[in-house]
PDB file of N, CA and C in Angstrom:
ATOM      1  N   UNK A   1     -47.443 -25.909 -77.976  1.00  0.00           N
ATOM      2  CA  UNK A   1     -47.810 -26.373 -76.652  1.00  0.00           C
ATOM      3  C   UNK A   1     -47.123 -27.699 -76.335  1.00  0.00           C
ATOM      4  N   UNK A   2     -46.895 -28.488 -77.178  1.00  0.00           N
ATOM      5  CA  UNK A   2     -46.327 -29.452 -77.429  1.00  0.00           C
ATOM      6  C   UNK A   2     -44.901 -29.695 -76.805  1.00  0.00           C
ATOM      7  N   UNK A   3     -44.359 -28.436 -77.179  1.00  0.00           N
ATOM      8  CA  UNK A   3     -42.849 -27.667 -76.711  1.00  0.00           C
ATOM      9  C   UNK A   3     -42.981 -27.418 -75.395  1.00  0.00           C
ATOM     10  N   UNK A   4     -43.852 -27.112 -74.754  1.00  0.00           N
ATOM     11  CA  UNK A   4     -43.639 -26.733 -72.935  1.00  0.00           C
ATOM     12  C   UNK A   4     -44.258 -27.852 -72.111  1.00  0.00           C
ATOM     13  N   UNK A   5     -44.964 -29.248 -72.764  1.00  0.00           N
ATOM     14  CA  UNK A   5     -45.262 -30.378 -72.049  1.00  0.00           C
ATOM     15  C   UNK A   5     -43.734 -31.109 -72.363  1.00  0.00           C
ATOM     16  N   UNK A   6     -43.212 -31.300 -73.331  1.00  0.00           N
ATOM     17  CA  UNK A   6     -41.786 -31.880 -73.473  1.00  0.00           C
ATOM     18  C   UNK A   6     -40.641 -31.224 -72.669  1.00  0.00           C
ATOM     19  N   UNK A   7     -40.509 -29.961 -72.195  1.00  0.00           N
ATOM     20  CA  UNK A   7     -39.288 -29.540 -71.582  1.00  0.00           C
ATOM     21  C   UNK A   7     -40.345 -29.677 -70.035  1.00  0.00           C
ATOM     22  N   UNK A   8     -41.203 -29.442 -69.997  1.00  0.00           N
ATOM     23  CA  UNK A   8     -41.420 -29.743 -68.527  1.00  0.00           C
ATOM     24  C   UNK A   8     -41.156 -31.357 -67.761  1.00  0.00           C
ATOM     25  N   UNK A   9     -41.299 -32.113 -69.097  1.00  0.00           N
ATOM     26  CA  UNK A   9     -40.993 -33.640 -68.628  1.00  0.00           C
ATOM     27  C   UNK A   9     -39.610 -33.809 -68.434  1.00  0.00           C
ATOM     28  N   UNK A  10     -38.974 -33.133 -69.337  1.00  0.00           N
ATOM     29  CA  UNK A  10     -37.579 -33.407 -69.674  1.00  0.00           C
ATOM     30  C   UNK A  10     -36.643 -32.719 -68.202  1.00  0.00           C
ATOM     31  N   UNK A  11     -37.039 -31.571 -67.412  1.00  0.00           N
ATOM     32  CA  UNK A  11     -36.931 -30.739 -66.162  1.00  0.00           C
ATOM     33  C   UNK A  11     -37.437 -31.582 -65.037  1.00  0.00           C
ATOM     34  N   UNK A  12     -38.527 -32.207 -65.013  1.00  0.00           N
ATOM     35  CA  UNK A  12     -38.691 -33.348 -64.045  1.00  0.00           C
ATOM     36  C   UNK A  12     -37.623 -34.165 -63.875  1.00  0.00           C
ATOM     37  N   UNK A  13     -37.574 -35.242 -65.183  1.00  0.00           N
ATOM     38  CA  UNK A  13     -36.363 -35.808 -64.955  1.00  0.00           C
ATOM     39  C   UNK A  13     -34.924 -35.676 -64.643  1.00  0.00           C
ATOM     40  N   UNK A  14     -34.793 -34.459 -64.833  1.00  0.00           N
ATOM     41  CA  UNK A  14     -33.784 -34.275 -64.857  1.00  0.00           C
ATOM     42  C   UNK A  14     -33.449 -33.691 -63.258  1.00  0.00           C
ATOM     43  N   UNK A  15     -34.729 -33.390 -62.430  1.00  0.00           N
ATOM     44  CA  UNK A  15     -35.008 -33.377 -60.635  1.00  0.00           C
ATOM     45  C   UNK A  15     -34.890 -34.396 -60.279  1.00  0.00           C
ATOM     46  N   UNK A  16     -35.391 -35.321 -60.505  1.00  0.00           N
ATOM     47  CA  UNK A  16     -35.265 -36.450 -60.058  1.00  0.00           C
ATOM     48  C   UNK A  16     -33.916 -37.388 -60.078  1.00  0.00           C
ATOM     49  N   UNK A  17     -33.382 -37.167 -61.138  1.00  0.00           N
ATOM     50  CA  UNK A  17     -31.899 -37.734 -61.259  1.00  0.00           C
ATOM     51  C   UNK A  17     -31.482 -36.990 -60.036  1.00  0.00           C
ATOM     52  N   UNK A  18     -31.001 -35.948 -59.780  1.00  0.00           N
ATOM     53  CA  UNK A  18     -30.395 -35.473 -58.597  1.00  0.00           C
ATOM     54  C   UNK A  18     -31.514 -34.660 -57.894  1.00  0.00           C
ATOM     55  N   UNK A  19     -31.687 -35.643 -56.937  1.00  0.00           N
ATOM     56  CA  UNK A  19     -32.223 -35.102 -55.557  1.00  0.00           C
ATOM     57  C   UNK A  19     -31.998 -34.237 -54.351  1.00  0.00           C
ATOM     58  N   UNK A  20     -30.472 -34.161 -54.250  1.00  0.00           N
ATOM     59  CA  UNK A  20     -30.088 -33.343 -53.483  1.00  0.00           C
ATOM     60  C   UNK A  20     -29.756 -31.922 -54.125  1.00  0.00           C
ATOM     61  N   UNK A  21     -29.487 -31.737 -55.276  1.00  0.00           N
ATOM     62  CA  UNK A  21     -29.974 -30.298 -55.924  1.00  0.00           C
ATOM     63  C   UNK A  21     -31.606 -29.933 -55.906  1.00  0.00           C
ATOM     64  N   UNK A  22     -32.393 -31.006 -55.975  1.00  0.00           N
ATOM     65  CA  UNK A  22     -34.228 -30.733 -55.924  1.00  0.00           C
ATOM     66  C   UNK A  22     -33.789 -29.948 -54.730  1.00  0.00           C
ATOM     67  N   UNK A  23     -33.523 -30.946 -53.672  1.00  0.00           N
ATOM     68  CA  UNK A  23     -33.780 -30.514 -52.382  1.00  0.00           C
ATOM     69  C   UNK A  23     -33.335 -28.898 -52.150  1.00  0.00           C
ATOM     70  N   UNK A  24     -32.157 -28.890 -52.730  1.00  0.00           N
ATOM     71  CA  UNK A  24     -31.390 -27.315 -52.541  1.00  0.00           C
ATOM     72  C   UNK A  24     -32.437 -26.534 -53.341  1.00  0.00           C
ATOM     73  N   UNK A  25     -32.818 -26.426 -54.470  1.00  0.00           N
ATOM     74  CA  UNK A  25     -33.604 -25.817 -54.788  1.00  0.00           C
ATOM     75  C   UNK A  25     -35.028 -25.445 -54.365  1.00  0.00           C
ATOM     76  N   UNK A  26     -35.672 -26.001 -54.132  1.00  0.00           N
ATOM     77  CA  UNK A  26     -37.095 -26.586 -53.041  1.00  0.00           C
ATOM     78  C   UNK A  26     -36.475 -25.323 -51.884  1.00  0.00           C
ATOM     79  N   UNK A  27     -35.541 -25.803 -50.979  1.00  0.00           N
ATOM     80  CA  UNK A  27     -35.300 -25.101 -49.696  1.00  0.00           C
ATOM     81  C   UNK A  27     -35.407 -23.569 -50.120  1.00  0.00           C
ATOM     82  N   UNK A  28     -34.324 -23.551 -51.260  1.00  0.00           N
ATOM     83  CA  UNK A  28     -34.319 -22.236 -51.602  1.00  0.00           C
ATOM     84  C   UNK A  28     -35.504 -21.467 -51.846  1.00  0.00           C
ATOM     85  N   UNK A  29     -35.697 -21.786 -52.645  1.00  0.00           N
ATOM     86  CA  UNK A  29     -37.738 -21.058 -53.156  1.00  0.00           C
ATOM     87  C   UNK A  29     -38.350 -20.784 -51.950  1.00  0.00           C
ATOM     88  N   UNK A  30     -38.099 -21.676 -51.142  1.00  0.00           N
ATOM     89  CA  UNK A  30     -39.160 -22.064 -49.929  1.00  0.00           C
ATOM     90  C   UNK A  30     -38.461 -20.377 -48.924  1.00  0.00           C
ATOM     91  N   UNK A  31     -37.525 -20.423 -48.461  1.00  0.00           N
ATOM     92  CA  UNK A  31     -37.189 -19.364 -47.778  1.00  0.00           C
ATOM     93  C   UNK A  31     -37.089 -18.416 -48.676  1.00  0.00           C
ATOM     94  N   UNK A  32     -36.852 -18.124 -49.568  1.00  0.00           N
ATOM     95  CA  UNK A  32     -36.729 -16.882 -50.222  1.00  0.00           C
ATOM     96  C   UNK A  32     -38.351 -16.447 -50.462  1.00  0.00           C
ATOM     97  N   UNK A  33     -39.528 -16.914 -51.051  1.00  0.00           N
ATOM     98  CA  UNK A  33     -40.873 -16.794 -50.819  1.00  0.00           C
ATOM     99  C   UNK A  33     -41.495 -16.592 -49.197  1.00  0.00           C
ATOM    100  N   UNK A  34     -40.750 -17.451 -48.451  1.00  0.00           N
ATOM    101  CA  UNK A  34     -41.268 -16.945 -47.259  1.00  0.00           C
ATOM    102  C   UNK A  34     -41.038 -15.901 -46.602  1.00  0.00           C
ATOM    103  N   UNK A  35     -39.829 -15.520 -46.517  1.00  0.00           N
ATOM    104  CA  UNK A  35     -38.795 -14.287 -46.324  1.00  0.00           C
ATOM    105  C   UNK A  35     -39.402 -13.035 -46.988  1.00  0.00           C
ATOM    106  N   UNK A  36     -39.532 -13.229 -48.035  1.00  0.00           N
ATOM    107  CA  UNK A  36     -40.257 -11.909 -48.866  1.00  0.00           C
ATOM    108  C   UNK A  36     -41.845 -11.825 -48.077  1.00  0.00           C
ATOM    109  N   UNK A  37     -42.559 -12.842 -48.055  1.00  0.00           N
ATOM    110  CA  UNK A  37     -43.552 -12.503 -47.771  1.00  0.00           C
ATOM    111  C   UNK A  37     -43.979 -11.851 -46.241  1.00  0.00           C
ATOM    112  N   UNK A  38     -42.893 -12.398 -45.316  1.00  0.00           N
ATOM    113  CA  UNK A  38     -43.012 -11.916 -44.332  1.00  0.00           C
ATOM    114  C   UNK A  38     -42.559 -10.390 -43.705  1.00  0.00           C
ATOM    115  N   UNK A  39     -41.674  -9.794 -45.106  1.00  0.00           N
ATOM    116  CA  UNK A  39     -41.149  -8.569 -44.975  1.00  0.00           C
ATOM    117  C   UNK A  39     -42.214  -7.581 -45.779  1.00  0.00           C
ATOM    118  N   UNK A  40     -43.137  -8.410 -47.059  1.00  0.00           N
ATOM    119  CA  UNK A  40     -44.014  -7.347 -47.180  1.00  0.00           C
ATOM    120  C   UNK A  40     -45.134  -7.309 -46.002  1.00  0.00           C
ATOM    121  N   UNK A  41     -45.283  -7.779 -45.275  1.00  0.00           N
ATOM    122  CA  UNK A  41     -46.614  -7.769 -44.526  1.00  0.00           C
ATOM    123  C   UNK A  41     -46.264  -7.380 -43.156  1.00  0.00           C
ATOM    124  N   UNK A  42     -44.923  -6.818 -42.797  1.00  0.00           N
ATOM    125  CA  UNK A  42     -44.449  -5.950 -42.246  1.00  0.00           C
ATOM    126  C   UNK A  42     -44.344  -4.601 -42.747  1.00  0.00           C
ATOM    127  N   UNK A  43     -44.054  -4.393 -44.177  1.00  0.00           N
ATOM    128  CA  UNK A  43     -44.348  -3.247 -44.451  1.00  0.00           C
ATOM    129  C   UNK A  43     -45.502  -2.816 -45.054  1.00  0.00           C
ATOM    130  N   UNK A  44     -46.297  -3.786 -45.474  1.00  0.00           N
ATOM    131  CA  UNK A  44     -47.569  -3.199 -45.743  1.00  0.00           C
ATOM    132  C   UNK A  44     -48.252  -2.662 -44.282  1.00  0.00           C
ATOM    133  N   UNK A  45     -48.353  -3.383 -42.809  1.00  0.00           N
ATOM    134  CA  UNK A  45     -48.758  -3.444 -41.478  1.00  0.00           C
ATOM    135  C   UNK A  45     -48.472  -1.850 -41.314  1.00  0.00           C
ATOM    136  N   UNK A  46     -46.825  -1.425 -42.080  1.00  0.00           N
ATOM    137  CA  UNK A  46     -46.356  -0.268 -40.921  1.00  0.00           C
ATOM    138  C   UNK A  46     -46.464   1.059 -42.316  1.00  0.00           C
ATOM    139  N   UNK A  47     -46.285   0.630 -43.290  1.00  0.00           N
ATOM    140  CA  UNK A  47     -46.577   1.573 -44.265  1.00  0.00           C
ATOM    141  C   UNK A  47     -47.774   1.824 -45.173  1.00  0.00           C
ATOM    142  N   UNK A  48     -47.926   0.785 -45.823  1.00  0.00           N
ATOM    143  CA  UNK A  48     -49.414   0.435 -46.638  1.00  0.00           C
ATOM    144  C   UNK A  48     -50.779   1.161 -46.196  1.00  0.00           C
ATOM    145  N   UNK A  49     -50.961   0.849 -44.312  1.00  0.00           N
ATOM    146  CA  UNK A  49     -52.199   0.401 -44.044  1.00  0.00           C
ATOM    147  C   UNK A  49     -52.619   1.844 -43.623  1.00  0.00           C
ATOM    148  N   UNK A  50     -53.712   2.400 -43.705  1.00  0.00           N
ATOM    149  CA  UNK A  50     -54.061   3.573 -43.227  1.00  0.00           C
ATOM    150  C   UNK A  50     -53.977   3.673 -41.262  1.00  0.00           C
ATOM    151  N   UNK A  51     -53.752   4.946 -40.538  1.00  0.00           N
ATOM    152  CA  UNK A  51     -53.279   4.747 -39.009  1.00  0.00           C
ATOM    153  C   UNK A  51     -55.121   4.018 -38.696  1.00  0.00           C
ATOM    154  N   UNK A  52     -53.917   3.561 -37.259  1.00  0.00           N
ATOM    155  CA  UNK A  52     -55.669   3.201 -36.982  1.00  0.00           C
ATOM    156  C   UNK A  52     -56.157   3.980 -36.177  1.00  0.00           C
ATOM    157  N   UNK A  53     -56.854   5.255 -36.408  1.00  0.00           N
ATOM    158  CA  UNK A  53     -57.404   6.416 -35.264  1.00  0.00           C
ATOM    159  C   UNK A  53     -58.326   6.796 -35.889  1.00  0.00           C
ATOM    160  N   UNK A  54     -59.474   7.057 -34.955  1.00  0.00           N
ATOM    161  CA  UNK A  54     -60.576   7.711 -35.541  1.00  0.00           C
ATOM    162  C   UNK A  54     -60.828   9.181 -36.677  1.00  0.00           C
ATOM    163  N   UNK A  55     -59.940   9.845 -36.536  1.00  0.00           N
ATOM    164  CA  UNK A  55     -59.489  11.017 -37.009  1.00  0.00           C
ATOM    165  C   UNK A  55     -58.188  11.529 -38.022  1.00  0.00           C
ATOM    166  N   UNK A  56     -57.413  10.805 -38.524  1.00  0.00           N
ATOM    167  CA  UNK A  56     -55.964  10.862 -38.885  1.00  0.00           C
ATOM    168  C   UNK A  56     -55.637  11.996 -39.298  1.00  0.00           C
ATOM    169  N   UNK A  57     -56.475  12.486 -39.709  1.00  0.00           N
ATOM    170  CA  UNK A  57     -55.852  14.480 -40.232  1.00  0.00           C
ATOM    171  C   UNK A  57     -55.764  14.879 -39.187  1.00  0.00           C
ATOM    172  N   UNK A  58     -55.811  14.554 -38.173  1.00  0.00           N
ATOM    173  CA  UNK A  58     -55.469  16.058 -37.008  1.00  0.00           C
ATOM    174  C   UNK A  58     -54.895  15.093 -36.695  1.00  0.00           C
ATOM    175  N   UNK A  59     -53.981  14.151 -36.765  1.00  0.00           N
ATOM    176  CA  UNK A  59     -52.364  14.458 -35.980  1.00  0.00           C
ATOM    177  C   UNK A  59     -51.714  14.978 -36.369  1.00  0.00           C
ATOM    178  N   UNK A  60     -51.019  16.123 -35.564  1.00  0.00           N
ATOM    179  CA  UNK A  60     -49.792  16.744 -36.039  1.00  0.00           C
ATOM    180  C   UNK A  60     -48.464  16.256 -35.357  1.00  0.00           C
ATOM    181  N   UNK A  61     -47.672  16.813 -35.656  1.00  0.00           N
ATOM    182  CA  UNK A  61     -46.153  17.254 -35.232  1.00  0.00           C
ATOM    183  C   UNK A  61     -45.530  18.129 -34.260  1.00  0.00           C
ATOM    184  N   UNK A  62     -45.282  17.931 -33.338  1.00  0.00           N
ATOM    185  CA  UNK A  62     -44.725  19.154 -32.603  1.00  0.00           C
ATOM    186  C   UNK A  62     -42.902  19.256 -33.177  1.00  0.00           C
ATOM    187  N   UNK A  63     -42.927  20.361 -33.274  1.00  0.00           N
ATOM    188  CA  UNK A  63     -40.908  20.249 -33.163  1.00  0.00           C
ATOM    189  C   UNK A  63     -40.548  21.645 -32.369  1.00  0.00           C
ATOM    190  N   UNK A  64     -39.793  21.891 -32.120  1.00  0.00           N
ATOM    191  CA  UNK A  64     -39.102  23.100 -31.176  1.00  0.00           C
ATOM    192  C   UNK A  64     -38.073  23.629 -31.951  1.00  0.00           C
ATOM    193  N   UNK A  65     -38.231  25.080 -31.897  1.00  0.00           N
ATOM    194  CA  UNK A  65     -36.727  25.603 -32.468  1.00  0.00           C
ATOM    195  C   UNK A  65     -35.826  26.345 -30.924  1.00  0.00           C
ATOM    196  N   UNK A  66     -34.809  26.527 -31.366  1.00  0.00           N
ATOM    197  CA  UNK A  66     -33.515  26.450 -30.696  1.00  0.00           C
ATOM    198  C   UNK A  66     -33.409  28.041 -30.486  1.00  0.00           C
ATOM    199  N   UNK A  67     -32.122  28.850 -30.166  1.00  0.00           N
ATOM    200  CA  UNK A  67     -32.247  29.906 -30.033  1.00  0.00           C
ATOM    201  C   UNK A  67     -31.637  30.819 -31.102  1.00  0.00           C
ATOM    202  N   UNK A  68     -31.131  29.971 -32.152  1.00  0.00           N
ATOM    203  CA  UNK A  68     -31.111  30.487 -33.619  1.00  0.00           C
ATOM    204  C   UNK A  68     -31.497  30.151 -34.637  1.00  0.00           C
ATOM    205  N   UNK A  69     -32.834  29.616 -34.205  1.00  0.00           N
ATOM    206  CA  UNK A  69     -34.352  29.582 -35.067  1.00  0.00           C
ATOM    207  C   UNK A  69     -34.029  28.541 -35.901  1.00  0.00           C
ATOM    208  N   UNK A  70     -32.924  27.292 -35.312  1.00  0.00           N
ATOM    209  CA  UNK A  70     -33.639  26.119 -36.145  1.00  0.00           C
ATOM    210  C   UNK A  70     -34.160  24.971 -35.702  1.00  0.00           C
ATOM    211  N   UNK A  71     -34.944  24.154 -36.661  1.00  0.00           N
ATOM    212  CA  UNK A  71     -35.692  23.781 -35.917  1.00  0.00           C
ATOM    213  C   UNK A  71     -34.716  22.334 -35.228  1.00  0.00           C
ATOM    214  N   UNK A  72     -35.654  21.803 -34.174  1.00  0.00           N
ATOM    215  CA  UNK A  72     -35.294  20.835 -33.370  1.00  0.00           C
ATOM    216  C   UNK A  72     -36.540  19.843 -33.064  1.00  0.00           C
ATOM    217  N   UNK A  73     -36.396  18.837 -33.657  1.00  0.00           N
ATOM    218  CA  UNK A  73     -37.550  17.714 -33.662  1.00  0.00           C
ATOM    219  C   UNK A  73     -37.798  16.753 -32.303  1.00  0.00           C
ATOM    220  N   UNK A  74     -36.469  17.010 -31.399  1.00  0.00           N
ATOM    221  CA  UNK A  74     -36.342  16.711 -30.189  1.00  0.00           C
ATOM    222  C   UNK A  74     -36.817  17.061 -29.137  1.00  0.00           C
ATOM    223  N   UNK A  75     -37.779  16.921 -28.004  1.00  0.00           N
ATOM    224  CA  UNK A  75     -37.880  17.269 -26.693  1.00  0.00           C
ATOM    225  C   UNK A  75     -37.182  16.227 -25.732  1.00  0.00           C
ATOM    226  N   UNK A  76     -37.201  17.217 -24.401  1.00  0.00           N
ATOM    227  CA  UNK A  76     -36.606  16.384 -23.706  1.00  0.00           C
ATOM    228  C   UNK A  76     -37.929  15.938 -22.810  1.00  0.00           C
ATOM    229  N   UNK A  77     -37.700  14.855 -21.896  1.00  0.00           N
ATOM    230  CA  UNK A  77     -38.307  13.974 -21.588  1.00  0.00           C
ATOM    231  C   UNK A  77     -39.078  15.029 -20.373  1.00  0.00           C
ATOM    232  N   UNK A  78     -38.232  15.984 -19.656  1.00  0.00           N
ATOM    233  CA  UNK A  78     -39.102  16.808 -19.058  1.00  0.00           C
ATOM    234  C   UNK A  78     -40.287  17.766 -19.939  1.00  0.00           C
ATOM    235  N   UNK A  79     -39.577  18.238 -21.049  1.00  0.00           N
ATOM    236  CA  UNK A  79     -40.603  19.044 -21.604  1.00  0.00           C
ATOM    237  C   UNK A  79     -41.668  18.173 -22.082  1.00  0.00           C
ATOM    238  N   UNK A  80     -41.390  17.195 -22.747  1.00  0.00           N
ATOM    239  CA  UNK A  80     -42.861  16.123 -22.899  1.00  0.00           C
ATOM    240  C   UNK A  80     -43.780  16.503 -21.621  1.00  0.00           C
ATOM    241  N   UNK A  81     -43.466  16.048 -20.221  1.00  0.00           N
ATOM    242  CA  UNK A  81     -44.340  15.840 -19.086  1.00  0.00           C
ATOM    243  C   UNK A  81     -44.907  17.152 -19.056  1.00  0.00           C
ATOM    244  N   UNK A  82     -44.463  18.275 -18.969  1.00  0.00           N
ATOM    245  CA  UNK A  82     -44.692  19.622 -19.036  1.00  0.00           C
ATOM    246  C   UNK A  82     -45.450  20.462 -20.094  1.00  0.00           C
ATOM    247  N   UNK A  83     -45.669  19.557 -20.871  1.00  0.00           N
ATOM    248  CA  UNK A  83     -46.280  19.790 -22.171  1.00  0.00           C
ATOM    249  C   UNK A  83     -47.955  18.821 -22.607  1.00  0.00           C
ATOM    250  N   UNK A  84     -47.711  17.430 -22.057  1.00  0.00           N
ATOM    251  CA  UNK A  84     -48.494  16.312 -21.572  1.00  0.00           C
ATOM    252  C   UNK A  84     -49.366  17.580 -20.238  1.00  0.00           C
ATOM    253  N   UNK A  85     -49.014  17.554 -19.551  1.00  0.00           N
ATOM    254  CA  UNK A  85     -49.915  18.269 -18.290  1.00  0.00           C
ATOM    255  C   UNK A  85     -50.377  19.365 -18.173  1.00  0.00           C
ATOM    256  N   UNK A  86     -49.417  20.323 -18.835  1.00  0.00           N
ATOM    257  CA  UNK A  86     -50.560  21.739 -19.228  1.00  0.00           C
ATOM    258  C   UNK A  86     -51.342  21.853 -20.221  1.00  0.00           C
ATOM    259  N   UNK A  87     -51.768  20.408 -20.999  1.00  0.00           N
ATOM    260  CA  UNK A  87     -52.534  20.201 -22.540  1.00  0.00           C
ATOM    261  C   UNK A  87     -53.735  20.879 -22.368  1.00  0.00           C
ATOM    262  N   UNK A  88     -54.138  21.511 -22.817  1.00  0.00           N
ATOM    263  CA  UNK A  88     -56.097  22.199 -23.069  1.00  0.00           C
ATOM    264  C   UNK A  88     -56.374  22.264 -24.343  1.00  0.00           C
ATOM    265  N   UNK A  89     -55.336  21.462 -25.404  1.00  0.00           N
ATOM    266  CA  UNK A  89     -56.099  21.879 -26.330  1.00  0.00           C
ATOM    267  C   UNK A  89     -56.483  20.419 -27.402  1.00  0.00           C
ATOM    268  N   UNK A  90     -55.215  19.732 -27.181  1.00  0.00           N
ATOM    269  CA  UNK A  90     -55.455  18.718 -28.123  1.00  0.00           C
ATOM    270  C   UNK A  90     -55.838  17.283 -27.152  1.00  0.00           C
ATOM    271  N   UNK A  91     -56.465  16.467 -28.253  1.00  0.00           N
ATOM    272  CA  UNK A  91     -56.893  15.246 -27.033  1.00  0.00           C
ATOM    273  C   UNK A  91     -56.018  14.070 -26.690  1.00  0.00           C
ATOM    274  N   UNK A  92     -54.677  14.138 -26.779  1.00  0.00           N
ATOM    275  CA  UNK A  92     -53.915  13.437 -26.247  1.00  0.00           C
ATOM    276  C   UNK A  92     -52.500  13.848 -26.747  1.00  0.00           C
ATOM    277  N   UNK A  93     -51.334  13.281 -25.663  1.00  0.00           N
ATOM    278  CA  UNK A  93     -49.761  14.090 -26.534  1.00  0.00           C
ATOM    279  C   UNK A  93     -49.373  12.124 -26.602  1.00  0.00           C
ATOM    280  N   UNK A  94     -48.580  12.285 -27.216  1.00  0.00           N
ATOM    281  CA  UNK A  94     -47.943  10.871 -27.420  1.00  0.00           C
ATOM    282  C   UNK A  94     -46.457  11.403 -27.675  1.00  0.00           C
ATOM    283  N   UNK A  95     -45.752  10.854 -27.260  1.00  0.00           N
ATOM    284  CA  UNK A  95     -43.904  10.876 -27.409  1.00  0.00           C
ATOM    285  C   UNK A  95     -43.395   9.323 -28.111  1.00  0.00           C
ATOM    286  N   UNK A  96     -42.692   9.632 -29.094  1.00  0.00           N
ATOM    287  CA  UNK A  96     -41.607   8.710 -29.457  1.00  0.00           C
ATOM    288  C   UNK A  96     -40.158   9.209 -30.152  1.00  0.00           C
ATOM    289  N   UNK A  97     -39.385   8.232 -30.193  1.00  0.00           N
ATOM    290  CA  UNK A  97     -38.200   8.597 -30.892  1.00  0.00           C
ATOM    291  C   UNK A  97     -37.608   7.554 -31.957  1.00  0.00           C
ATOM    292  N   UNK A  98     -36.276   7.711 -32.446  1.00  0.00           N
ATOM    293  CA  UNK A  98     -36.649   6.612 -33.773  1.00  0.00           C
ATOM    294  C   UNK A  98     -34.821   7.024 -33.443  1.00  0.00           C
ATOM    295  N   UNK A  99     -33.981   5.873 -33.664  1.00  0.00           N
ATOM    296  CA  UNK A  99     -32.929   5.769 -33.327  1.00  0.00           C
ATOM    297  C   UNK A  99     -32.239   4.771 -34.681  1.00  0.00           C
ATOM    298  N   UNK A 100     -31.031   5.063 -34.723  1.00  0.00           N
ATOM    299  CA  UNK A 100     -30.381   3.604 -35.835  1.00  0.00           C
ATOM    300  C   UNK A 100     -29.853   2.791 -35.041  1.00  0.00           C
ATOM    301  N   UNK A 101     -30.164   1.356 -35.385  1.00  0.00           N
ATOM    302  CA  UNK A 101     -28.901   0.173 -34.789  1.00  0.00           C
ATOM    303  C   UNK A 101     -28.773  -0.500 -35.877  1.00  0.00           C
ATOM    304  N   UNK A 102     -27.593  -1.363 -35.095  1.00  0.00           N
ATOM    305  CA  UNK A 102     -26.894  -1.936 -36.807  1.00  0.00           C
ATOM    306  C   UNK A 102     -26.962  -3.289 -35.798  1.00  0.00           C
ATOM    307  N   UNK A 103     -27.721  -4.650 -36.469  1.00  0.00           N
ATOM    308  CA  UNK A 103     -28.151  -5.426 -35.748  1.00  0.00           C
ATOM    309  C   UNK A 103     -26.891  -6.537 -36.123  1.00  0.00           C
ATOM    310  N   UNK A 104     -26.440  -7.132 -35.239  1.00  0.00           N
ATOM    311  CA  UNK A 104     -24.997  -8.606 -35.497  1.00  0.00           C
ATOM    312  C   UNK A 104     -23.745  -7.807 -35.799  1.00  0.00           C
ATOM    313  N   UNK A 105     -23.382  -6.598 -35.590  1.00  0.00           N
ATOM    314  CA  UNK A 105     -22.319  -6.062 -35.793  1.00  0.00           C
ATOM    315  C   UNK A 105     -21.847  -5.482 -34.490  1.00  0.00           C
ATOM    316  N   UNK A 106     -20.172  -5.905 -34.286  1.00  0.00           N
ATOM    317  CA  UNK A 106     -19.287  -5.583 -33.116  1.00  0.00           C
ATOM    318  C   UNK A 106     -18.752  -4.722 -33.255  1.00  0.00           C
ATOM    319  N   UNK A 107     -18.561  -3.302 -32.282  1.00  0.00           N
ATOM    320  CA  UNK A 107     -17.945  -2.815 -32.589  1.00  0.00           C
ATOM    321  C   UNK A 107     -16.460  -3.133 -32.510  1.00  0.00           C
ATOM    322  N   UNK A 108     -15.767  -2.280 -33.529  1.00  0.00           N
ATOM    323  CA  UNK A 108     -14.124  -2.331 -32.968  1.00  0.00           C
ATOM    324  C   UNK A 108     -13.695  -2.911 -31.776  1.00  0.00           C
ATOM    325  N   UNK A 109     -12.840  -3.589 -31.197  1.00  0.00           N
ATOM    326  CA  UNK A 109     -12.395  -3.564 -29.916  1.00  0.00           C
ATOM    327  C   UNK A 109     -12.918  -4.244 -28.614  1.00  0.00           C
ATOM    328  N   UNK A 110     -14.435  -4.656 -28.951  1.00  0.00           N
ATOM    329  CA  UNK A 110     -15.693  -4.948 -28.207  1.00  0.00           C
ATOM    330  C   UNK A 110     -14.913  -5.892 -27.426  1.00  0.00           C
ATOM    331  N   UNK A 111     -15.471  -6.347 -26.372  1.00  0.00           N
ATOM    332  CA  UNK A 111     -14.818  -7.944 -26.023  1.00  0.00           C
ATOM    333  C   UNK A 111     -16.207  -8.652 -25.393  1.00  0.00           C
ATOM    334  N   UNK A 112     -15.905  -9.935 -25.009  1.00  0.00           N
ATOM    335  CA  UNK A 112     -17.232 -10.697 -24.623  1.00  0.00           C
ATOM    336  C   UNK A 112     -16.512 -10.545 -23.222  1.00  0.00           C
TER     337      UNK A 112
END
């Protein structure tokens, strides 16, 4: 025990001699702990947490197949409304879609 009160003194001092490495180090910890923490509690929020609905087993999925029976996870924005308004069976339709972007990247050629 003796051994980890002596290198911890000896690691102090040796912060203190250079301060502007403390400092770099300090900053570092500091955003890299914060950074992490703020990305798990985004994904715990969107993955972790159970939905928040009274019921969660009965949401389903709608998808559509095509005219050579495969499937298609897509509607179009008319068939939503058309689908939304003749509903009798379930207690609400909800629409979304889920797209990729590539966030700070230009394309080729782009200009301002």
């Amino acid at each position: 025990m003796s051994m980890l009160w002596q290198d911890l003194r000896y690691s102090l001092r040796g912060l203190r001699r250079r301060p502007g490495f403390t400092f770099v180090a300090i900053v570092t910890l500091a955003l890299g702990i914060g950074v992490n923490t703020a990305l798990f509690t985004v994904f715990e929020a969107f993955t972790l947490k159970p939905l928040p609905l009274k019921n969660p087993e009965r949401v389903v999925r709608l998808s559509g197949r095509d005219s050579h029976g495969a499937t298609q996870p897509l509607f179009s924005y008319a068939d939503y409304l058309d689908y939304r308004d003749r509903n009798q069976v379930m207690a609400g339709l909800a629409a979304w879609n889920k797209i990729a972007v590539t966030l700070g990247a230009r394309p080729a050629g782009a200009s301002d």
